[in-house]
C-alpha atoms as a PDB file:
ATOM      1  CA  UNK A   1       0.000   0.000   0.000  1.00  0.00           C
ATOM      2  CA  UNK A   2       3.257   1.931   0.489  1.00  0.00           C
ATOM      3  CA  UNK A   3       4.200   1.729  -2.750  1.00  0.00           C
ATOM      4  CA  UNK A   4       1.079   2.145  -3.804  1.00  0.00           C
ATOM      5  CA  UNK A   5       0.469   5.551  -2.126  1.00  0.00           C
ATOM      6  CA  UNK A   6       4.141   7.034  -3.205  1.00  0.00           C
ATOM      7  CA  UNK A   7       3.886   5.870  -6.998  1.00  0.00           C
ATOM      8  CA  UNK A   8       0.186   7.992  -6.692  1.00  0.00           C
ATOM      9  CA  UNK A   9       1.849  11.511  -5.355  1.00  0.00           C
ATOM     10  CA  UNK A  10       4.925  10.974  -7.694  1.00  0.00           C
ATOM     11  CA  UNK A  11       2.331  10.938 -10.532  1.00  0.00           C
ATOM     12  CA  UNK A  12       0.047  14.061  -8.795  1.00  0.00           C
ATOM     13  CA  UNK A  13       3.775  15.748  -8.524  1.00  0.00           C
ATOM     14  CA  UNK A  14       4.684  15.126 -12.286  1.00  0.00           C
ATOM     15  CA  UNK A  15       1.183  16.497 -13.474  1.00  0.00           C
ATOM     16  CA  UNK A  16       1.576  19.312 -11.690  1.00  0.00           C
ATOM     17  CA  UNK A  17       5.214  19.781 -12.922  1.00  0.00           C
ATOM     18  CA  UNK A  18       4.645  19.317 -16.585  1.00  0.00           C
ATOM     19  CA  UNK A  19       0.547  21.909 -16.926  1.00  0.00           C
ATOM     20  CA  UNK A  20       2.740  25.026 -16.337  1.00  0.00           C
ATOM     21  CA  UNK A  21       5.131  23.987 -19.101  1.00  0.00           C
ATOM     22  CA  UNK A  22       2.183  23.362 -21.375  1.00  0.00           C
ATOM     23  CA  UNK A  23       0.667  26.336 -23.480  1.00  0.00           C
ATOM     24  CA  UNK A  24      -1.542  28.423 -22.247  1.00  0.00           C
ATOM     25  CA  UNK A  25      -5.032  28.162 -24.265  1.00  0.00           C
ATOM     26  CA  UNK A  26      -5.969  32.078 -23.627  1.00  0.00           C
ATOM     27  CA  UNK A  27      -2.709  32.918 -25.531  1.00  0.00           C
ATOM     28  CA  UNK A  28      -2.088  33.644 -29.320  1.00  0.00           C
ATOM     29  CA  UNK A  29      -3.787  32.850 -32.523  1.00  0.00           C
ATOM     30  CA  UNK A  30      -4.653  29.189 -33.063  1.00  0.00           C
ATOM     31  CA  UNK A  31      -5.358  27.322 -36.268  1.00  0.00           C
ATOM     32  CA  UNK A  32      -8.614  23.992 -35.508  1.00  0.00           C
ATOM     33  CA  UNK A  33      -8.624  21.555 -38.287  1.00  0.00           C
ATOM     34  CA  UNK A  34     -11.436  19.472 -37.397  1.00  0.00           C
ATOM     35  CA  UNK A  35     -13.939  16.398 -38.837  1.00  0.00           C
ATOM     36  CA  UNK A  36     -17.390  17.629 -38.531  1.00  0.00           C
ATOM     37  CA  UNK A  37     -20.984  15.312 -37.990  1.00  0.00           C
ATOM     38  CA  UNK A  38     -24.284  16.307 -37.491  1.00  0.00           C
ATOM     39  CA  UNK A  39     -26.850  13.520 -36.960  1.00  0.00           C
ATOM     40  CA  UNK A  40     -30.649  13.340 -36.320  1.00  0.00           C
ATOM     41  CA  UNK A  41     -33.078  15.572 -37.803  1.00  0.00           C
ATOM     42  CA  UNK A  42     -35.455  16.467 -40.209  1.00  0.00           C
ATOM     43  CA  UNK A  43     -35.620  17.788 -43.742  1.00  0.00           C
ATOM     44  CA  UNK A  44     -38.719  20.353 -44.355  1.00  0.00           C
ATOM     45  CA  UNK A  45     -39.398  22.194 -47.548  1.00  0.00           C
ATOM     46  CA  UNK A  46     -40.531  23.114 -50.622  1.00  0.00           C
ATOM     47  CA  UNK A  47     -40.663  21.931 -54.444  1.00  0.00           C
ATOM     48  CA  UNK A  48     -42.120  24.173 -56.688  1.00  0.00           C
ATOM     49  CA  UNK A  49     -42.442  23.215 -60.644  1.00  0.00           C
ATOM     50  CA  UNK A  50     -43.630  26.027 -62.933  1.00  0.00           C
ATOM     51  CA  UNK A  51     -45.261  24.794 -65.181  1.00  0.00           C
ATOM     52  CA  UNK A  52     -48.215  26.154 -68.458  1.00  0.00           C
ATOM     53  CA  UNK A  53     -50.920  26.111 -66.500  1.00  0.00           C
ATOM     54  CA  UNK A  54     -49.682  27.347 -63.117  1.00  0.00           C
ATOM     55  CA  UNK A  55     -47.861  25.895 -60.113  1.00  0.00           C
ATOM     56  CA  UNK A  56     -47.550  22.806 -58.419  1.00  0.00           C
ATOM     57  CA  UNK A  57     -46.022  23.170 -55.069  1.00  0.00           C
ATOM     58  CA  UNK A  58     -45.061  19.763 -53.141  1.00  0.00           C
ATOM     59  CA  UNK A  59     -43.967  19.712 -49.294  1.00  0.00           C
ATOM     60  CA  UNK A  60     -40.659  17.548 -48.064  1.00  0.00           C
ATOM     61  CA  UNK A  61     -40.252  15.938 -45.053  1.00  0.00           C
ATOM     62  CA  UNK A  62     -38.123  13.392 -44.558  1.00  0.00           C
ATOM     63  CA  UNK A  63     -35.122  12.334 -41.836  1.00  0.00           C
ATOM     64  CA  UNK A  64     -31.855  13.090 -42.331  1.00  0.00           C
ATOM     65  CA  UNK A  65     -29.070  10.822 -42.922  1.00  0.00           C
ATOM     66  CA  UNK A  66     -26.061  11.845 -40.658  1.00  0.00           C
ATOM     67  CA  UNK A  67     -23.960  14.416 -42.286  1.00  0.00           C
ATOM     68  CA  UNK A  68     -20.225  14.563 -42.195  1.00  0.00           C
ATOM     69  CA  UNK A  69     -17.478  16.973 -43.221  1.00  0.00           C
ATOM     70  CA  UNK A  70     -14.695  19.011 -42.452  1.00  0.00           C
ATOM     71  CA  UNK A  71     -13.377  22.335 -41.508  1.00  0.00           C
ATOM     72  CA  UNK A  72     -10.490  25.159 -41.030  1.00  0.00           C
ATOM     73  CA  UNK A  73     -10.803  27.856 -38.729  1.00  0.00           C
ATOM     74  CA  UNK A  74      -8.396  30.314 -37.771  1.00  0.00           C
ATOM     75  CA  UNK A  75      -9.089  32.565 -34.841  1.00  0.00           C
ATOM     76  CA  UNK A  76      -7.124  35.562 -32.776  1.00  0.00           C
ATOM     77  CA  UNK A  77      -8.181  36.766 -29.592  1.00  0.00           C
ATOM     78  CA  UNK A  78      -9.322  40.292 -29.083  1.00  0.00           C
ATOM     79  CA  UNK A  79      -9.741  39.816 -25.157  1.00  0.00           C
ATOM     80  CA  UNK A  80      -8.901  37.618 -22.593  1.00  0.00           C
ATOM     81  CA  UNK A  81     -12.908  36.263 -22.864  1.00  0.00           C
ATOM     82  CA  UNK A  82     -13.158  37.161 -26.769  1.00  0.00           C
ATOM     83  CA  UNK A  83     -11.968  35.633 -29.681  1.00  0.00           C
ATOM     84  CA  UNK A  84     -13.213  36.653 -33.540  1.00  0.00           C
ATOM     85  CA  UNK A  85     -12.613  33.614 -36.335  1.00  0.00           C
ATOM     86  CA  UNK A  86     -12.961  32.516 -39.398  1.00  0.00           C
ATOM     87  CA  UNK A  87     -14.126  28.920 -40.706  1.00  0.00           C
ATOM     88  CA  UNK A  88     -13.902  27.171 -44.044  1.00  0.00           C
ATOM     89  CA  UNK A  89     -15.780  23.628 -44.516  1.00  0.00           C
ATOM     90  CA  UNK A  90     -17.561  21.279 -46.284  1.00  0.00           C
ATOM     91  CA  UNK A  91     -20.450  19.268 -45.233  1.00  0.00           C
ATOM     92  CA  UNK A  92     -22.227  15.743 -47.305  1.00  0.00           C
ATOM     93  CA  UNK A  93     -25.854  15.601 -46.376  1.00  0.00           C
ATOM     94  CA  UNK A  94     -28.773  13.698 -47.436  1.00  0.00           C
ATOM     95  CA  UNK A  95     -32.321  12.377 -46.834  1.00  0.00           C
ATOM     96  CA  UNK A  96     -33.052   8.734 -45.439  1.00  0.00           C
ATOM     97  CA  UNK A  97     -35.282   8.411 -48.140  1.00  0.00           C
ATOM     98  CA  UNK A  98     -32.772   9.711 -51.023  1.00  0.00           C
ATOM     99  CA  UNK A  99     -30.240   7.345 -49.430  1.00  0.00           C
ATOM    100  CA  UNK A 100     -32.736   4.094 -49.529  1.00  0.00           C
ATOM    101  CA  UNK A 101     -32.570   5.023 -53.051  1.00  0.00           C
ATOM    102  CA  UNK A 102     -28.846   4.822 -53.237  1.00  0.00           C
ATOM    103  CA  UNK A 103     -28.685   8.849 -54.663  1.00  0.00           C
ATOM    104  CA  UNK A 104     -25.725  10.593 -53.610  1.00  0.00           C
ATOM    105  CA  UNK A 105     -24.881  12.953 -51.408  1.00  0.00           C
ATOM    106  CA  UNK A 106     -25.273  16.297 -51.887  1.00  0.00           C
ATOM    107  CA  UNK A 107     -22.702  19.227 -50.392  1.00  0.00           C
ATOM    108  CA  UNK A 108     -22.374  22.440 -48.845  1.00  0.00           C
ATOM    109  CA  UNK A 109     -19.467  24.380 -49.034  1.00  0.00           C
ATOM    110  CA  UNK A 110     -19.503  26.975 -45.774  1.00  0.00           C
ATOM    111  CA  UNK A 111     -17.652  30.247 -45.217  1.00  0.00           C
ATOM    112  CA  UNK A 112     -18.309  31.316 -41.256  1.00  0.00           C
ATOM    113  CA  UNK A 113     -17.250  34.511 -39.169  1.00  0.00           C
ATOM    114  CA  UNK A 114     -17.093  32.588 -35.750  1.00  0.00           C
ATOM    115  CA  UNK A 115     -17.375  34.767 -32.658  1.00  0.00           C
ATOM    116  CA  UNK A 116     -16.202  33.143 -29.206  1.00  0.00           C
ATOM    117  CA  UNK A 117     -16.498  33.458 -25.471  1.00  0.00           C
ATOM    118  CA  UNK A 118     -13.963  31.397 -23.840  1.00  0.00           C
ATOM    119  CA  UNK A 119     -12.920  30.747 -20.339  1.00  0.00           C
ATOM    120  CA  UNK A 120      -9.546  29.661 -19.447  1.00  0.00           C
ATOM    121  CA  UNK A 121      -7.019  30.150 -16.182  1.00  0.00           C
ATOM    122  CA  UNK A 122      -3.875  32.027 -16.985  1.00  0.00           C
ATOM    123  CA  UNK A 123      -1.273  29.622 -17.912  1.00  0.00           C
ATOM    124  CA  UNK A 124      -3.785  26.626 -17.965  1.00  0.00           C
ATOM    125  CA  UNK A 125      -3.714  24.570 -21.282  1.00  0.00           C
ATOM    126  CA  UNK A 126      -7.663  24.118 -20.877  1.00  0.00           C
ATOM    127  CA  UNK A 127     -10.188  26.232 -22.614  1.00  0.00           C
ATOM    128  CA  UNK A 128     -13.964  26.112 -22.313  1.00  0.00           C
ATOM    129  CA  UNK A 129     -15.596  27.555 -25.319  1.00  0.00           C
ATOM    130  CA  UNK A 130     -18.635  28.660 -26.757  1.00  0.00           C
ATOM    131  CA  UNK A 131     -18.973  29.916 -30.459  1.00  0.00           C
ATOM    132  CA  UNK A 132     -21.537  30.669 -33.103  1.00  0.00           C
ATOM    133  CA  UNK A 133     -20.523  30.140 -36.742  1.00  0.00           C
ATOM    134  CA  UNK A 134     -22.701  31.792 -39.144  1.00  0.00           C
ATOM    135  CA  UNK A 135     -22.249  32.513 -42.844  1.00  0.00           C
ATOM    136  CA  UNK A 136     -22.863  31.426 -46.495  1.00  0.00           C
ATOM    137  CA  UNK A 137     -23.045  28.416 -48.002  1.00  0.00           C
ATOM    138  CA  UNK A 138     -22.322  27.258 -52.046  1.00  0.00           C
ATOM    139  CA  UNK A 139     -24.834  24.223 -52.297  1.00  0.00           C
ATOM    140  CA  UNK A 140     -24.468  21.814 -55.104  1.00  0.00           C
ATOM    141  CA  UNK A 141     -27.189  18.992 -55.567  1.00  0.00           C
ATOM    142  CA  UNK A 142     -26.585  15.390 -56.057  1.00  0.00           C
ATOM    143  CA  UNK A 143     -26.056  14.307 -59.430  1.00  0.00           C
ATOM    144  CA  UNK A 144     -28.642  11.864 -58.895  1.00  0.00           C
ATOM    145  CA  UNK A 145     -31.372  14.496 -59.721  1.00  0.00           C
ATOM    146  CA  UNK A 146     -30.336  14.617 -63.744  1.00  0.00           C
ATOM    147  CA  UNK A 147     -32.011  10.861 -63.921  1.00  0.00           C
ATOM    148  CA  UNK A 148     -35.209  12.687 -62.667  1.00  0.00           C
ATOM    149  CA  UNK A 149     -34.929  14.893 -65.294  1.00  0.00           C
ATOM    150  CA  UNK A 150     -33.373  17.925 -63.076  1.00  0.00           C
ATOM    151  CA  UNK A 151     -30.739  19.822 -63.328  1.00  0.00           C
ATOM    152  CA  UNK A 152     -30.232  22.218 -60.608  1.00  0.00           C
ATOM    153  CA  UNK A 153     -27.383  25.329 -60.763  1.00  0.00           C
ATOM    154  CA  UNK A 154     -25.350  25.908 -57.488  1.00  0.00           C
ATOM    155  CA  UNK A 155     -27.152  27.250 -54.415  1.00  0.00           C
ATOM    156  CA  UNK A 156     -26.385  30.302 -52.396  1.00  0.00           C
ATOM    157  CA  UNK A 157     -27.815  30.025 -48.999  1.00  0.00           C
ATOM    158  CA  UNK A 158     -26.692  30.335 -45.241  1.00  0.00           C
ATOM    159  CA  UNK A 159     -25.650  27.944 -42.406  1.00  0.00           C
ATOM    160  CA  UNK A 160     -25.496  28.976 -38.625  1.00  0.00           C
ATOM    161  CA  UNK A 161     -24.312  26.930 -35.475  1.00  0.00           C
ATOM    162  CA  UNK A 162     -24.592  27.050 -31.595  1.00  0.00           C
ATOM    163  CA  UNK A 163     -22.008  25.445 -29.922  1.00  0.00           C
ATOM    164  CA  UNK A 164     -19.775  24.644 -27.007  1.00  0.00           C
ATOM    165  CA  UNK A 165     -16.529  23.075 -26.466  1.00  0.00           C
ATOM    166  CA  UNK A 166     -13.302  22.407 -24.977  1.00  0.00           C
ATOM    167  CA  UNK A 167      -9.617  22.500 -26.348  1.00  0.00           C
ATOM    168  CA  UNK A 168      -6.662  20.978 -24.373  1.00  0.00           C
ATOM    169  CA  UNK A 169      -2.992  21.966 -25.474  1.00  0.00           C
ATOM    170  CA  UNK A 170      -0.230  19.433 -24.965  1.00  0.00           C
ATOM    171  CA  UNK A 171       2.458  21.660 -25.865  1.00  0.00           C
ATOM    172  CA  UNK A 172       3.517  25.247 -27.367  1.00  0.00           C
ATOM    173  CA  UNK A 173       3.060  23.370 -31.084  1.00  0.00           C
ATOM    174  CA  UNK A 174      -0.453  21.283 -30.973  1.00  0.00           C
ATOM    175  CA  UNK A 175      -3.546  20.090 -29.158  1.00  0.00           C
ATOM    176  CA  UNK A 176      -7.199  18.411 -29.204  1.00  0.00           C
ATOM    177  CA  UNK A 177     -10.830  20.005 -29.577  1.00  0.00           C
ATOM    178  CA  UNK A 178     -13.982  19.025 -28.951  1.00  0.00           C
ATOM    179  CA  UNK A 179     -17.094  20.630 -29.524  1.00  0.00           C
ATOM    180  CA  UNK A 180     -21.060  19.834 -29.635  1.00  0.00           C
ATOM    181  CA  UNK A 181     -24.261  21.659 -30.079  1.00  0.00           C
ATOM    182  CA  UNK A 182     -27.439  22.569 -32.527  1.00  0.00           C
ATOM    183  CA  UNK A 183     -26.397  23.284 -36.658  1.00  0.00           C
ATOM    184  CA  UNK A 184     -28.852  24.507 -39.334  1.00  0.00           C
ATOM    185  CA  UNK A 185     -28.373  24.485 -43.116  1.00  0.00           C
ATOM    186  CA  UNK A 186     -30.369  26.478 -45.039  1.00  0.00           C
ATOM    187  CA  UNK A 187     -31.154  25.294 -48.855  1.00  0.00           C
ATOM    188  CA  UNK A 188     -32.254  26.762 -51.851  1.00  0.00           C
ATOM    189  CA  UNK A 189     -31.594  25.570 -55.203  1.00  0.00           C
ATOM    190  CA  UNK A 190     -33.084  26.938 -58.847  1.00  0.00           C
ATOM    191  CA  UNK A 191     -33.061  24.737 -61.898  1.00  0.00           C
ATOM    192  CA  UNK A 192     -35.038  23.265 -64.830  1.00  0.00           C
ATOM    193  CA  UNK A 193     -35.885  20.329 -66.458  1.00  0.00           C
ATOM    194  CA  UNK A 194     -33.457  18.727 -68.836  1.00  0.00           C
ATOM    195  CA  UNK A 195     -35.720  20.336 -71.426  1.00  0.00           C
ATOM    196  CA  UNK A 196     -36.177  23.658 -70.149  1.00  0.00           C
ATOM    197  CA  UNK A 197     -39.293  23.838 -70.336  1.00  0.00           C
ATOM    198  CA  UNK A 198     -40.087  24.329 -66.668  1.00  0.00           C
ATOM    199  CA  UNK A 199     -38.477  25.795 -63.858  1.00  0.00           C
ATOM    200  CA  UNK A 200     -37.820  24.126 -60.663  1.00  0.00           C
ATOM    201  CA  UNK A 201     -37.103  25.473 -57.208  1.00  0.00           C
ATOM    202  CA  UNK A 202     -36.309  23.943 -54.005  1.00  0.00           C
ATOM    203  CA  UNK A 203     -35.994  25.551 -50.556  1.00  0.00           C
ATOM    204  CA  UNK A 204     -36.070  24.245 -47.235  1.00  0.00           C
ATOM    205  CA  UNK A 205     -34.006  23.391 -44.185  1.00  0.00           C
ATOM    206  CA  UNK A 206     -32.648  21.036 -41.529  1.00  0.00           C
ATOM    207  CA  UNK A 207     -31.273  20.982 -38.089  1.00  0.00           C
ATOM    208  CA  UNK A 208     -29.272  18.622 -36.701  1.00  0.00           C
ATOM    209  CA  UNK A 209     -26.991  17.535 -33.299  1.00  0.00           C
ATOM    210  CA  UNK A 210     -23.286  18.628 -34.082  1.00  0.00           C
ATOM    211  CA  UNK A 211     -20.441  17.182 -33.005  1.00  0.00           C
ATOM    212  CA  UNK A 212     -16.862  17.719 -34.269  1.00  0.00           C
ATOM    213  CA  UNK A 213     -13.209  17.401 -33.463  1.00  0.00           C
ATOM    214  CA  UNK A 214     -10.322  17.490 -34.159  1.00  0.00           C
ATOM    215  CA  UNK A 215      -6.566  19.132 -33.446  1.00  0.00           C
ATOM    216  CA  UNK A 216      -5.305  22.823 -32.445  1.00  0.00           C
ATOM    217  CA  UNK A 217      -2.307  24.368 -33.657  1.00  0.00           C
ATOM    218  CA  UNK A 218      -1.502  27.290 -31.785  1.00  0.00           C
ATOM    219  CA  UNK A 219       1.314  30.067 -33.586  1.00  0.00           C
END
């Protein structure tokens, strides 16, 4: 039990020896390069087809599928609780019912401003996060709609998420993030039939559980 108890406090010791030669979190600017999932969910919206003799508007619902992606974001603190960023990514999504049908995925490209209130001790390598990426989004369909005779042109539409997190630095050159919360993607897409002789819009939404991760890289 002797041995026991010593090997325990020379571990407590070394902890304590090697956090204040770790980075702090609160300091400098930091690059995240993370894998990002959002799962659960519903699709709602809207397809519209305009055709001769008016139009015929059809309501979407349907599950999602669990999206995955990936991002950069690059942030500098302003303030000791404050940090401004931006974030680049890329998200897959789909319907369960789309996927039952083997279609492909279809994907968002995202460009965020990312705001963040953060928490850390001075000279701790532990920061507790909260953030709220919000920006535009490039959508491109599924190819899988030109064998239902649609062809859809690239979306512009929006994205926003509410979430909080925790990064841990080992060292002055890298680290680990975590972060969870609520994501929506707004869609809108404008297109025709193969013909062109009717237009087609789509527009809707879907929110989902986020959760991503990945590693820090603090400069």
């Amino acid at each position: 039990m002797l041995n026991v108890t010593r090997a325990l406090s020379g571990l407590i010791c070394a902890l304590f020896l090697l956090v204040p030669m770790s980075a702090s979190a609160a300091d400098g600017d930091k690059l995240f390069i993370g894998a990002a999932t959002g799962s659960g969910g519903e699709f709602e919206g809207d397809f519209d087809t305009d055709v001769p003799f008016g139009i015929l508007d059809f309501n979407i619902d349907d599950d999602m599928e669990t999206t995955w992606g990936g991002f950069l974001h690059y942030e500098s603190p302003v303030h000791r609780y404050f940090a401004i960023g931006g974030r680049l990514g890329f998200a897959g999504f789909n319907t369960e019912g789309r996927a039952d049908e083997n279609w492909s995925r279809n994907w968002a490209i995202n460009a965020d401003i990312a705001p963040k209130l953060r928490f850390a001790l001075s000279g701790a390598p532990v920061e507790l996060y909260a953030t709220t990426p919000v920006g535009l989004s490039v959508l491109f369909a599924s190819e899988d709609w030109e064998d239902e005779d649609v062809e859809f042109d690239p979306g512009i539409s929006w994205n926003l998420s509410i979430l909080g997190g925790a990064s841990f630095l080992f060292s002055n050159d890298i680290g680990v993030f975590a972060e969870a919360g609520w994501m929506l993607q707004n869609v809108n897409w404008d297109g025709e039939s193969s013909d062109g002789s009717i237009n087609i819009d789509l527009e809707g939404e879907f929110t989902q559980f986020a959760l991503n991760f990945g590693v820090v890289l603090p400069f």
